[in-house]
Protein backbone atom coordinates (compact mmCIF):
# COMPACT_ATOMS: atom_id res chain seq x y z
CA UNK A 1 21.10 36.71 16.17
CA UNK A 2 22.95 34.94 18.92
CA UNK A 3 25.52 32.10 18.05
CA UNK A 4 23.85 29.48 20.66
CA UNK A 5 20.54 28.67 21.66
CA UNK A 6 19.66 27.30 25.40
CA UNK A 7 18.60 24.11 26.03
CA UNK A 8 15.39 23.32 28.46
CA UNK A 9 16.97 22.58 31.38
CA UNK A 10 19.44 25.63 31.09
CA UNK A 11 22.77 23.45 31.71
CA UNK A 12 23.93 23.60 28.24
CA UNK A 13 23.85 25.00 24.28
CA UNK A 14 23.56 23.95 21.44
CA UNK A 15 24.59 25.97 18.13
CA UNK A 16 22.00 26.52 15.89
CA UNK A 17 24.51 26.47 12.51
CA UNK A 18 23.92 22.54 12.92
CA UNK A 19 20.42 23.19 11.65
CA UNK A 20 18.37 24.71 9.23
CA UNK A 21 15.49 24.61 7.09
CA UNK A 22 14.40 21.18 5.00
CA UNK A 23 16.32 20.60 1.76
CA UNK A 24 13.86 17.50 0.95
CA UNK A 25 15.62 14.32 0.75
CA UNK A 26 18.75 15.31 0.62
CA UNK A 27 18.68 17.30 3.72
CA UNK A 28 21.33 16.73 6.16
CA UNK A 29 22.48 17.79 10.09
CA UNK A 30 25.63 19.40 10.63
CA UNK A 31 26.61 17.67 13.94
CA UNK A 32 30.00 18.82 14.26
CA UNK A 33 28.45 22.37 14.10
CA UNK A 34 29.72 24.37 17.35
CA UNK A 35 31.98 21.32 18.80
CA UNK A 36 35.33 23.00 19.67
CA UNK A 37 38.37 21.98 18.33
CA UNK A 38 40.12 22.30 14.76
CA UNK A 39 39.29 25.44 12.71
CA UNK A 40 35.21 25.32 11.77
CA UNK A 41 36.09 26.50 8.14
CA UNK A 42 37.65 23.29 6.36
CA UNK A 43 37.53 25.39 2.92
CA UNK A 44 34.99 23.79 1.32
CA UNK A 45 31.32 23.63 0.96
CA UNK A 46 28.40 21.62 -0.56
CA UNK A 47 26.14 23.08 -2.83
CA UNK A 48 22.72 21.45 -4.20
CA UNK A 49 21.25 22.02 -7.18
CA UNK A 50 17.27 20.93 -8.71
CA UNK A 51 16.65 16.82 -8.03
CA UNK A 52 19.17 14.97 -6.44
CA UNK A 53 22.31 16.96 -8.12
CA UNK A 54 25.03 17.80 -5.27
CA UNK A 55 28.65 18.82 -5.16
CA UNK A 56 31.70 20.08 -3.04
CA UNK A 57 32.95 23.37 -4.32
CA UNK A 58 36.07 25.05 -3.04
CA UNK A 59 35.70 28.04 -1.22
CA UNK A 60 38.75 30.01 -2.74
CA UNK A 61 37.55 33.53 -2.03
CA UNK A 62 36.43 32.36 2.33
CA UNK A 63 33.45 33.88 1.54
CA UNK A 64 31.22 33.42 5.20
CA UNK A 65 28.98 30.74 3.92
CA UNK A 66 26.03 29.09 5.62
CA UNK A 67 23.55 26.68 5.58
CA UNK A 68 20.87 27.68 2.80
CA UNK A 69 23.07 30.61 1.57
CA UNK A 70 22.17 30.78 -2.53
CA UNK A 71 25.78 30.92 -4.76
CA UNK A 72 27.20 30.92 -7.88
CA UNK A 73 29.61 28.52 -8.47
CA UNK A 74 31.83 27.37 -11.56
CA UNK A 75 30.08 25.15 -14.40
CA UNK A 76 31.38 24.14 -17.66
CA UNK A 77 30.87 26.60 -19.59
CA UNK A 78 29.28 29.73 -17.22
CA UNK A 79 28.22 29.13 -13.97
CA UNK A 80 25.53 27.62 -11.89
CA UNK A 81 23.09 28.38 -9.46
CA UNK A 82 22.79 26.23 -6.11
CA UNK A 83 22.01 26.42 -2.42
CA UNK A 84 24.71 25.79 0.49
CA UNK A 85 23.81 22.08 2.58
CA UNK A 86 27.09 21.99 4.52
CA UNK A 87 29.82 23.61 5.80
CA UNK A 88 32.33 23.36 7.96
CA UNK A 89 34.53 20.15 9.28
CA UNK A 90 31.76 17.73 8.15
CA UNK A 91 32.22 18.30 4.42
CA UNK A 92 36.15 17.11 5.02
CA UNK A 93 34.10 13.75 6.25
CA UNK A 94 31.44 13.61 3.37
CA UNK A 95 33.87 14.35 0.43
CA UNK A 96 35.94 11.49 2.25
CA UNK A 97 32.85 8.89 2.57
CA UNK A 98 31.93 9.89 -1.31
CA UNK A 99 35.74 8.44 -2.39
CA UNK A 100 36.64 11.63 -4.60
CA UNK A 101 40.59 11.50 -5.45
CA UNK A 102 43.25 13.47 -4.29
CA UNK A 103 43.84 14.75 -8.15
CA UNK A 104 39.79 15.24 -8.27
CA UNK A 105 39.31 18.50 -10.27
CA UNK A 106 37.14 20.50 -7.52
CA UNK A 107 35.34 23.66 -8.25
CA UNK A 108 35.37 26.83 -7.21
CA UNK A 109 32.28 29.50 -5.72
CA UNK A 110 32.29 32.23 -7.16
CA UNK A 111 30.26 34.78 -5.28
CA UNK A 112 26.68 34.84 -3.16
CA UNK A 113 23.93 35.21 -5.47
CA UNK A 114 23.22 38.62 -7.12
CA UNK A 115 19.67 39.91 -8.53
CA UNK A 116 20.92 39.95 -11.65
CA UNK A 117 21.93 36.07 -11.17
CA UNK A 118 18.29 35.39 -9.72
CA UNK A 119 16.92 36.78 -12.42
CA UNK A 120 19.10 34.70 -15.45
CA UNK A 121 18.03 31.83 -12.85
CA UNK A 122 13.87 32.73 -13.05
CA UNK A 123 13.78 33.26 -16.55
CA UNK A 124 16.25 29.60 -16.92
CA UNK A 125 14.14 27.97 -14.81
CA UNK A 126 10.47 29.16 -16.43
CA UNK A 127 11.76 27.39 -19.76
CA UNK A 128 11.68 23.71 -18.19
CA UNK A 129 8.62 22.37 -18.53
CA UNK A 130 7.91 23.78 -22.03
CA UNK A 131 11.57 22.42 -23.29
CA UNK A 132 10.61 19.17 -21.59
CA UNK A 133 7.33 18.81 -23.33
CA UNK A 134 9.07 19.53 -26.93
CA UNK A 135 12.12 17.52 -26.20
CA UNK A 136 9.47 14.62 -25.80
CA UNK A 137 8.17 15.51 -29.21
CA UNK A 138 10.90 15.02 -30.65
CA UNK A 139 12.33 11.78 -29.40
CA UNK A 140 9.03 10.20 -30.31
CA UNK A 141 9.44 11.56 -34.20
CA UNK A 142 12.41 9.87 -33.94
CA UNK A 143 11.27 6.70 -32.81
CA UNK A 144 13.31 6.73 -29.70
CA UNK A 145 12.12 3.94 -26.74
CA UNK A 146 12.57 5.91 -23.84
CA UNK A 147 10.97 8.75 -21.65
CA UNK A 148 12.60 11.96 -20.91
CA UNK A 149 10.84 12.44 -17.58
CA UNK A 150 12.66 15.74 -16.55
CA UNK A 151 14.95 19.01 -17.48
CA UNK A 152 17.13 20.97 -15.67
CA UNK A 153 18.92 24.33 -16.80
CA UNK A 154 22.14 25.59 -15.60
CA UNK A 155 21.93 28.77 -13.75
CA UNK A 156 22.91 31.20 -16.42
CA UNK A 157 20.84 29.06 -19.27
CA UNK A 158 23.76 28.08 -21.14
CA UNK A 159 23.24 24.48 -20.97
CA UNK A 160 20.30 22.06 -20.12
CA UNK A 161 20.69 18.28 -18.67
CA UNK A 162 18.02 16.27 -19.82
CA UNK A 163 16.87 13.32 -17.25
CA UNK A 164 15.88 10.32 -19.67
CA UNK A 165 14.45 6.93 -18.60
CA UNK A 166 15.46 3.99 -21.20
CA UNK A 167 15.20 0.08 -20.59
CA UNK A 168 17.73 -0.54 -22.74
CA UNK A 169 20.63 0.98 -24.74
CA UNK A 170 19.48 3.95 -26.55
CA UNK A 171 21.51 5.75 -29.81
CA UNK A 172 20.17 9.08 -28.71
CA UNK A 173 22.89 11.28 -31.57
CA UNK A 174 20.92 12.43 -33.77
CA UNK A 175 18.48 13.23 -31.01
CA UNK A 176 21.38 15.84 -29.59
CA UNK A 177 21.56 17.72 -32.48
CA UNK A 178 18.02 18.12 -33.15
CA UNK A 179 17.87 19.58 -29.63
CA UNK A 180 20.57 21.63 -29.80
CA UNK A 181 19.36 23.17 -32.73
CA UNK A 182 15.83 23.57 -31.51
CA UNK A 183 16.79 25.51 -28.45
CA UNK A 184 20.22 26.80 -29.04
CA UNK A 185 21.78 25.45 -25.75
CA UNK A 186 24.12 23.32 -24.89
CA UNK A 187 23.09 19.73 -24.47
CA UNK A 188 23.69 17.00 -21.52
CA UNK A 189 22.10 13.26 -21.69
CA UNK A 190 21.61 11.39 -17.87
CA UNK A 191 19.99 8.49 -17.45
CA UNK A 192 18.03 7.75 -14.33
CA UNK A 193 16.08 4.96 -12.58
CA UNK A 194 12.27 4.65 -12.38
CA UNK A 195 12.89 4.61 -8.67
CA UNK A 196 14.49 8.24 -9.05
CA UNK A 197 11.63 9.58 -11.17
CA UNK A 198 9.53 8.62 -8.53
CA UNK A 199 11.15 10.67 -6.08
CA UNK A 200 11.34 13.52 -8.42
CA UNK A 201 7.77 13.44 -8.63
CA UNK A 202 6.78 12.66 -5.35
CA UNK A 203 3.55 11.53 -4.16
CA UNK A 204 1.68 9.78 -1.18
CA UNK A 205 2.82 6.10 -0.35
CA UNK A 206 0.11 3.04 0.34
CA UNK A 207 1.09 3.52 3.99
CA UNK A 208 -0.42 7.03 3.96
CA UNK A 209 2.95 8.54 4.21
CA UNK A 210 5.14 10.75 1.54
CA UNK A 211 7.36 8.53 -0.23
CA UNK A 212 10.22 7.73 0.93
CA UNK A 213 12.07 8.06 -2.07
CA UNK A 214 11.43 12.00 -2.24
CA UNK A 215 11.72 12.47 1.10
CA UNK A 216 15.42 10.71 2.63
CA UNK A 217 16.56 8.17 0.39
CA UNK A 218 19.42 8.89 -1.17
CA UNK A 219 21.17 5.60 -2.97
CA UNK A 220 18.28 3.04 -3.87
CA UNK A 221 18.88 -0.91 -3.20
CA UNK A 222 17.52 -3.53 -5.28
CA UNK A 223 15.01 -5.54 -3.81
CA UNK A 224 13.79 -9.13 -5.31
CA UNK A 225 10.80 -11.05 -4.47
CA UNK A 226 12.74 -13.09 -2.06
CA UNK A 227 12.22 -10.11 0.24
CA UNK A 228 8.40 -10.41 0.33
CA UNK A 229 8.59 -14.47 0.75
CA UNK A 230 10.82 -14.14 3.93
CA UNK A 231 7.95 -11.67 5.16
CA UNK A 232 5.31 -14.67 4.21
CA UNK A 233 3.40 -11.91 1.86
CA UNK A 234 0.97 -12.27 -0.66
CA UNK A 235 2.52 -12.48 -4.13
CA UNK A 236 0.56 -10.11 -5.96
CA UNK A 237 2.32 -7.51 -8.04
CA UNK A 238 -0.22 -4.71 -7.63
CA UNK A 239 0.34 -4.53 -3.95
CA UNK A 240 4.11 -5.67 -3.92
CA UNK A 241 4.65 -2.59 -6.49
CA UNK A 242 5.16 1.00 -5.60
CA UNK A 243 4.10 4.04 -7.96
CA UNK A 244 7.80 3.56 -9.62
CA UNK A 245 6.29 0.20 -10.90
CA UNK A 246 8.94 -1.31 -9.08
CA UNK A 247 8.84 -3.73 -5.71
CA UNK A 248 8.35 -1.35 -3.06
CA UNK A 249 11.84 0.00 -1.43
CA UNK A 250 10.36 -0.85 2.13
CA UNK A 251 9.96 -4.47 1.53
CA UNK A 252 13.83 -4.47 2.49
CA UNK A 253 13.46 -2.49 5.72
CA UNK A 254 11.91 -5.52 7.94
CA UNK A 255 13.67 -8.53 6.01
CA UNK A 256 16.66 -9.19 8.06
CA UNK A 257 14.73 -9.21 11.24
CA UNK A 258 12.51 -11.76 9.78
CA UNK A 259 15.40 -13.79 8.45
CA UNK A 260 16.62 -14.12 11.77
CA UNK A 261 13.38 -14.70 13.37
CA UNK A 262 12.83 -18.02 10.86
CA UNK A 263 16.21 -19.04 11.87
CA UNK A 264 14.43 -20.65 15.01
CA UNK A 265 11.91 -22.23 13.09
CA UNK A 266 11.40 -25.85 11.54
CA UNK A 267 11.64 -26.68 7.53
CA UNK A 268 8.03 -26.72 6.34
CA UNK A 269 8.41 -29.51 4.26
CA UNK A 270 8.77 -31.86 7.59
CA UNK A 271 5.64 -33.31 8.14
CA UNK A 272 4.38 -34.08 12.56
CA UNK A 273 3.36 -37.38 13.23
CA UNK A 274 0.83 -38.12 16.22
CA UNK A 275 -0.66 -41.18 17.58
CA UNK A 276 -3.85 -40.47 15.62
CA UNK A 277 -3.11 -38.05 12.80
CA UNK A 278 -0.49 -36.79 10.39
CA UNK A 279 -0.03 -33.50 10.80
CA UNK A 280 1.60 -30.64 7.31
CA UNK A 281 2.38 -27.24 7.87
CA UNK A 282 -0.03 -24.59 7.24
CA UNK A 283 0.85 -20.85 8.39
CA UNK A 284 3.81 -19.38 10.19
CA UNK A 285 3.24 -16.05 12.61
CA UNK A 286 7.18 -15.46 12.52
CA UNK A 287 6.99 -12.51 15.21
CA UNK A 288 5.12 -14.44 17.64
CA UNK A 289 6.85 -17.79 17.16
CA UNK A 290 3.78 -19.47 16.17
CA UNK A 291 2.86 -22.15 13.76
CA UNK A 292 -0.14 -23.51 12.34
CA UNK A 293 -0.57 -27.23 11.22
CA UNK A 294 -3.09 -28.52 9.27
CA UNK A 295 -4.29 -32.38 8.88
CA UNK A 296 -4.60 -31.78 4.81
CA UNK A 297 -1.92 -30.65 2.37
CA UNK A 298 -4.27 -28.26 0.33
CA UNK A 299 -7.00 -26.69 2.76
CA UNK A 300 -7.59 -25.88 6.30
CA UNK A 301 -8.82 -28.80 8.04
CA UNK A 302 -7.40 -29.67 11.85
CA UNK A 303 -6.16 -26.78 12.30
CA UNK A 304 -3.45 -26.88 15.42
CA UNK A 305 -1.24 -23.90 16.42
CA UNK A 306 1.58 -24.54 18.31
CA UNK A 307 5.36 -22.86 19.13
CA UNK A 308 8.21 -23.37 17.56
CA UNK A 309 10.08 -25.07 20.51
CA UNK A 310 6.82 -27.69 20.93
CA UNK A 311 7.15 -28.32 16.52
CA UNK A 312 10.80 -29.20 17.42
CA UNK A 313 9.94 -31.06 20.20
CA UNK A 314 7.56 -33.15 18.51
CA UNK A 315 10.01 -33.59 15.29
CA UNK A 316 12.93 -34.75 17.74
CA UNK A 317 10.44 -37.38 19.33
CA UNK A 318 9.66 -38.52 15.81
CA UNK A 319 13.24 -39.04 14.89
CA UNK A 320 13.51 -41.38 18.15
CA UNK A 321 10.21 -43.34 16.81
CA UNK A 322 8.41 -41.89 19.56
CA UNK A 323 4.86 -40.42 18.64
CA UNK A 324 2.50 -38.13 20.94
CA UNK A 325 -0.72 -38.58 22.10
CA UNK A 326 -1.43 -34.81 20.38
CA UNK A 327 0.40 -32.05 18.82
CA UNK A 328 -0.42 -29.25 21.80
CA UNK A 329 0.39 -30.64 24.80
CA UNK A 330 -1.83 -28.24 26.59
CA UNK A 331 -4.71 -28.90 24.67
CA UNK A 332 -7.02 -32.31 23.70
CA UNK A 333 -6.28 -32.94 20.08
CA UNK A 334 -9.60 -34.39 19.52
CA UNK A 335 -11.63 -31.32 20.93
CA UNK A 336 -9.20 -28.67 18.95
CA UNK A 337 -9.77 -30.38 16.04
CA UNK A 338 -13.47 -30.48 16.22
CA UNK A 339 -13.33 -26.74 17.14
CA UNK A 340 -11.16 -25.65 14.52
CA UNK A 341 -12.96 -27.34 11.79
CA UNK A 342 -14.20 -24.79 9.06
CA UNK A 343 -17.49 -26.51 8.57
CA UNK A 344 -18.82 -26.44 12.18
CA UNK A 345 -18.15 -22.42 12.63
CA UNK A 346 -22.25 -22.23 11.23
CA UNK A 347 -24.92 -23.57 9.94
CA UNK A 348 -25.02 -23.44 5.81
CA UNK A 349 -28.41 -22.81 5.66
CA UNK A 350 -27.88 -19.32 7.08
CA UNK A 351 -26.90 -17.95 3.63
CA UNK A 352 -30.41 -18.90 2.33
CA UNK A 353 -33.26 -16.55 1.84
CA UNK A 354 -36.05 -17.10 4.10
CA UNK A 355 -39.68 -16.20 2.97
CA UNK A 356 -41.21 -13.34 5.22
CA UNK A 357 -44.92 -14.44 5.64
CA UNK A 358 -47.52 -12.00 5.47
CA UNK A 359 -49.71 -11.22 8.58
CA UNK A 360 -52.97 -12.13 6.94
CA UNK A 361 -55.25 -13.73 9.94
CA UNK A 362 -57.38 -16.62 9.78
CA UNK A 363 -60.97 -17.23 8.88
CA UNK A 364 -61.76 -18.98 11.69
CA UNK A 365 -60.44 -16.28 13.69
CA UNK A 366 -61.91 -13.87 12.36
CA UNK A 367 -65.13 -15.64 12.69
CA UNK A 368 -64.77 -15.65 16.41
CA UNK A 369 -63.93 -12.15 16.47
CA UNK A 370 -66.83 -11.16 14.82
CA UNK A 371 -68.92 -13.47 16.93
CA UNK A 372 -67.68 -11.82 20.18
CA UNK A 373 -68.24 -8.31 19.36
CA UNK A 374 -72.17 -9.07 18.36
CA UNK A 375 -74.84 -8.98 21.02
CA UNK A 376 -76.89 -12.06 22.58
CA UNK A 377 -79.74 -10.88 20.30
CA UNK A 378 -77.76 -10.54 17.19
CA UNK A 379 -76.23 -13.93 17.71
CA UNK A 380 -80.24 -15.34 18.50
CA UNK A 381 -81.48 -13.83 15.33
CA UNK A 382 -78.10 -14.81 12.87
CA UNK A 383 -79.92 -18.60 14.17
CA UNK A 384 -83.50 -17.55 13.36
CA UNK A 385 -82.43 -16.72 9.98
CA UNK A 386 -80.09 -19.67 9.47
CA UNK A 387 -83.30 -22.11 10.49
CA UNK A 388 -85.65 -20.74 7.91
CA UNK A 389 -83.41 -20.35 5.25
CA UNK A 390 -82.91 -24.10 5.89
CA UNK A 391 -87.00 -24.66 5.82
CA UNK A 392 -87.31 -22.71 2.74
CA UNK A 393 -84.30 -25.32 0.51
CA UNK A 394 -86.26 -28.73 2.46
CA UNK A 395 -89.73 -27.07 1.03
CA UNK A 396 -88.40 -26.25 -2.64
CA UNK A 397 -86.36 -29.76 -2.39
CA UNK A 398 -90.09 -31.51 -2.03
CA UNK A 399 -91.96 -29.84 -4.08
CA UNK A 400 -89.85 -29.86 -6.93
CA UNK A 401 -89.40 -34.15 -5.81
CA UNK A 402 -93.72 -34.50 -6.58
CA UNK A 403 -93.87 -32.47 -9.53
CA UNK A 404 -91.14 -34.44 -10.84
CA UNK A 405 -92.98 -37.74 -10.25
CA UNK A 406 -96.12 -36.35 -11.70
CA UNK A 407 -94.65 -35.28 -15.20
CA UNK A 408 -93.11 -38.85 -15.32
CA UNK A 409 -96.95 -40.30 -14.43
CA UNK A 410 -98.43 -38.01 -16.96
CA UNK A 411 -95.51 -39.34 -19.61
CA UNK A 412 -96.46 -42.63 -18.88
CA UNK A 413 -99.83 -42.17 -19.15
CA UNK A 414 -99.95 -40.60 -22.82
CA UNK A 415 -97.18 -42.78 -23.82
CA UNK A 416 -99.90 -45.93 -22.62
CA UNK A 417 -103.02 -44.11 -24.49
């Protein structure tokens, strides 16, 4: 493989020892890889092991290390198993930036990784997640409050560091020897974060991204609820909260730029007087410079949007007893106020139900229908009938009249005999 690969526009190299392939979050870029100058080899490497565990191990034997070469280096007691991250004149710098001592005790690599080391390192590794689920067992017989979330064994099995989440001060003693003589190894107790766990486990953010806590975050910041009021967000915990139940770690990555954008803004407690109204604030679009005033103290009402050199202008005026004729200067207060006004944006009867009606046609109508599809003749005969069915009620009417009148002479007659 060649030491230097050519750039696009064939001017210049670049050494390809600078990169390599993704160690997760804690992956990092050797860019002092191929620079001429001092001696590459600075005797010392960094190794990483499972989760977020690094080191700087001395390379006493100048074995020819690289980036993602697997080792064995010195534990206490055995060794290890872990994968080369750096090399060269850039670990001089890290160890440097990570403060380690000058009487630091600094460990040695032993040798590249064997079979017979992958294999203690399989079988070491295949144990995890069943010690894990016991060890959990256990601390709950004991009545333990806290979570052990994680387990890593050394390379050669000889000793196991259990990752343990606690919100306060735990005795975990007796807990140690009930582990130790459960599995027969030796024991280690760390304590970690929520925030780390959460990066341990990984997942997909709100944003649709990975997290950013198991991808390249390495030292977590606390962040307060101060952060998300600068932004002007909603205070509701179950979106201000990631999947660590913790306020999300990217609530600090915009805050100083909107800190310094509210630097050029007014106090929101100082009210803008005009010739006609009074005038509180409302909302604040801190990118754009904008604010929003408001008539009322409690709802929308008069809603005015202005910038924040105009709300300074108009506060300065105030100061000087000076009022303006409206709060935009570009605009007619009266006709911004009657357009911004929450009531006129519809009609309120919209939200009510209207009754479909059904197409049922009148009788009248369809009485001329009907009379416009019969014939002359039809019509002339419809009349005929009409006439003596009229005859035929008159003659009945009559005749029942006179009998009538002679029962009621016959009545009178007997009743005179």
């Amino acid at each position: 493989m060649e030491d230097n690969f050519i750039l696009g526009n064939g001017s210049d190299t670049i050494c390809y020892k600078g990169c390599g392939r993704g160690m997760g979050q804690l992956h990092s870029f050797d860019y002092l890889a191929g620079i001429p100058g001092e001696e590459e080899n600075s005797g010392y490497v960094e190794v990483q092991f499972k989760n977020t565990r690094k080191g700087f191990y001395l390379n006493s034997n100048n074995l020819p290390l690289e980036k993602g070469d697997i080792v064995a280096v010195e534990s206490n007691p055995g060794h290890d198993i872990g994968t080369v991250t750096m090399t060269g004149r850039l670990v001089a710098l890290q160890m440097k930036k990570a403060n380690l001592k000058a009487d630091a005790e600094i460990r040695r690599v032993y040798r590249k990784a064997r079979e017979v080391d992958m294999e203690k390192y399989e079988q070491a590794k295949a144990l995890e997640h069943d010690t894990m689920i016991r060890s959990r067992q256990i601390a709950k017989n004991l009545g333990l409050e806290m979570k052990i979330g994680d387990v890593e064994y050394q390379g050669d099995g000889a000793k196991a560091i259990f990752y343990y989440i606690a919100d306060g001060r735990v005795d975990f003693r007796q807990l140690i020897k009930d582990l130790a003589a459960a599995f027969h190894i030796r024991i280690e107790m760390k304590q970690i974060g929520a925030r780390q766990e959460a990066g341990r486990i990984g997942g997909i953010g709100p944003c649709g991204r990975e997290l950013c806590c198991s991808t390249w975050m390495t030292s977590f910041i606390s962040v307060s609820t101060g952060a998300a009021r600068f932004q002007d967000l909603s205070m509701n915990p179950q979106k201000l909260a990631g999947q660590c139940a913790k306020l999300k770690c990217c609530l600090n990555y915009e805050v100083d730029a909107y800190v310094e954008a509210q630097k050029r803004f007014p106090a929101r407690d100082i009210q803008l007087e005009t010739k006609d109204a009074t005038f509180y604030f409302f909302k604040a679009d801190i990118l754009s410079g904008m604010l929003t005033y408001s008539t009322d103290k409690v709802f929308a009402a008069n809603l005015v949007t202005i910038s924040a050199d105009r709300a300074l202008e108009v506060i300065k005026m105030n100061r000087e007893g000076q009022k303006p004729l409206n709060l935009d200067e570009n605009q007619n207060a009266a006709d911004s106020r009657i357009s911004s006004d929450i009531l006129d944006e519809g009609d309120l009867s919209r939200f009510d139900k209207k009754k479909k009606k059904k197409n049922k046609p009148h009788r009248r109508e369809n009485q001329a229908i009907a009379q416009q599809s019969e014939t002359p003749q039809q019509i002339q005969q419809d009349k005929q009938e009409a006439q003596n069915q009229e005859q035929k009620q008159h003659h009945g009417h009559r005749n029942g009249h006179h009998h009538g009148r002679r029962n009621g002479d016959g009545n009178r007659g007997e009743a005179a005999q």
